[in-house]
Protein backbone atom coordinates (compact mmCIF):
# COMPACT_ATOMS: atom_id res chain seq x y z
CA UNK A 1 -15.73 -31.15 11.55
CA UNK A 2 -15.85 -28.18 13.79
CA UNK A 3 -17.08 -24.17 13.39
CA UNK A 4 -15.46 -21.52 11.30
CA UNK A 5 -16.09 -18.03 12.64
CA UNK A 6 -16.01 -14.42 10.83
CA UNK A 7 -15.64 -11.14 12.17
CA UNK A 8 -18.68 -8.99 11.04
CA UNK A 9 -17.02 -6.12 8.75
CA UNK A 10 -13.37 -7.66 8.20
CA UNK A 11 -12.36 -6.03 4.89
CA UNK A 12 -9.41 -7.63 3.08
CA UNK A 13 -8.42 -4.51 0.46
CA UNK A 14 -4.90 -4.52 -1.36
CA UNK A 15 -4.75 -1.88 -3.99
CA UNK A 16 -1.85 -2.22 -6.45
CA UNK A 17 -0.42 1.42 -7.91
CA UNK A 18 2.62 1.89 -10.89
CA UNK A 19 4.17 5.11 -9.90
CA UNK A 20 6.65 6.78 -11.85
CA UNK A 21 10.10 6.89 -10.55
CA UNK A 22 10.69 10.98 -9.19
CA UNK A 23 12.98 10.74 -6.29
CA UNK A 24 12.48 14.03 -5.57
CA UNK A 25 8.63 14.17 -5.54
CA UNK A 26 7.58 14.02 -2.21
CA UNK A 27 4.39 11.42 -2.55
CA UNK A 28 7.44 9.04 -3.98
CA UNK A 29 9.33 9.81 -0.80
CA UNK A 30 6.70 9.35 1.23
CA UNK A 31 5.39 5.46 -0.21
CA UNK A 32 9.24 4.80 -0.03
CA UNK A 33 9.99 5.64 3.46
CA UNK A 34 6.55 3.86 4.53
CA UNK A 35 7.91 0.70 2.70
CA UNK A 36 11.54 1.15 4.84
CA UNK A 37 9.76 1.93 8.15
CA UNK A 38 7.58 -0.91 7.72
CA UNK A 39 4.69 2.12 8.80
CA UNK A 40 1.09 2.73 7.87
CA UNK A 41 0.24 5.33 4.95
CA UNK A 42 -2.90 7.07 4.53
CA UNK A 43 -4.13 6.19 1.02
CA UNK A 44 -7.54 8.49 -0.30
CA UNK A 45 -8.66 8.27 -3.84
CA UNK A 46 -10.55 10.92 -5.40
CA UNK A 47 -13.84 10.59 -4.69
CA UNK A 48 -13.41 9.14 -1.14
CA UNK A 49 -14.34 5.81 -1.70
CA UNK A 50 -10.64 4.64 0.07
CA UNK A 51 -9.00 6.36 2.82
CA UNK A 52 -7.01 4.27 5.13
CA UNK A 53 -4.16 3.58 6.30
CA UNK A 54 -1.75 0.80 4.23
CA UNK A 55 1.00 -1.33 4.72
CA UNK A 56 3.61 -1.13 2.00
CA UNK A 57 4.10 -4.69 1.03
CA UNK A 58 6.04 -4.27 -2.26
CA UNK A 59 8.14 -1.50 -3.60
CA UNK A 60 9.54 -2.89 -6.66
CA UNK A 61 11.45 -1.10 -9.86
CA UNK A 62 10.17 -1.57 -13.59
CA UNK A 63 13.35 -0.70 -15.86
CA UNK A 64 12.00 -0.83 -19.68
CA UNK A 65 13.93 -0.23 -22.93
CA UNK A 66 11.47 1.83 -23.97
CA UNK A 67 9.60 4.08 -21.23
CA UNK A 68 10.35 5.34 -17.78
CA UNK A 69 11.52 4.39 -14.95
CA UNK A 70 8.63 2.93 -12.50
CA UNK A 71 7.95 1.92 -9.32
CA UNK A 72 5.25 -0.92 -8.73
CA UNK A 73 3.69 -0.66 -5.03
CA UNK A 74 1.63 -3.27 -3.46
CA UNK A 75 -0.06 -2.23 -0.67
CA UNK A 76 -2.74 -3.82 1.76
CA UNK A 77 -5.25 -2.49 4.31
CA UNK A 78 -3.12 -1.69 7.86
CA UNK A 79 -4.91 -3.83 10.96
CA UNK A 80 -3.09 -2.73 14.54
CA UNK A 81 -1.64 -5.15 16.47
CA UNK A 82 -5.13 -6.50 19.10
CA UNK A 83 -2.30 -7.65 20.89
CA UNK A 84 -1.95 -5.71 24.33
């Protein structure tokens, strides 16, 4: 029926993060104008285990009755272009 070929090492990572709603914070300005610029972020946990760069795929606003104001970001692992 034909081959099916892999890249050795292609990682497929999307981390999902709820992030409270401060305008003025500038980690919240930063995701947001990432997600508007359609540009890579540099994402680095704790201990190391991720840092590279993202691409902002969702920026969407949780409203409840009850709690604050949030900000649910999707965000998957940035490939460049191999185009040249």
């Amino acid at each position: 029926n034909g081959l099916k070929s892999h890249v050795g090492g292609l990682r497929d990572i999307t981390i999902e993060i709820n992030m409270e709603h401060l305008p003025e914070d500038s980690g919240f300005q930063q995701v947001l104008k990432a997600y508007q610029d359609n540009t890579p972020l540099r994402f680095t946990d704790a201990d190391a285990a991720i840092d590279q760069d993202f691409t902002i795929l969702e920026f969407g606003q949780e409203e409840p009755l009850d709690d604050k104001v949030s900000n649910k970001i999707k965000a998957a692992l940035y490939v460049e272009s191999s185009e040249g």
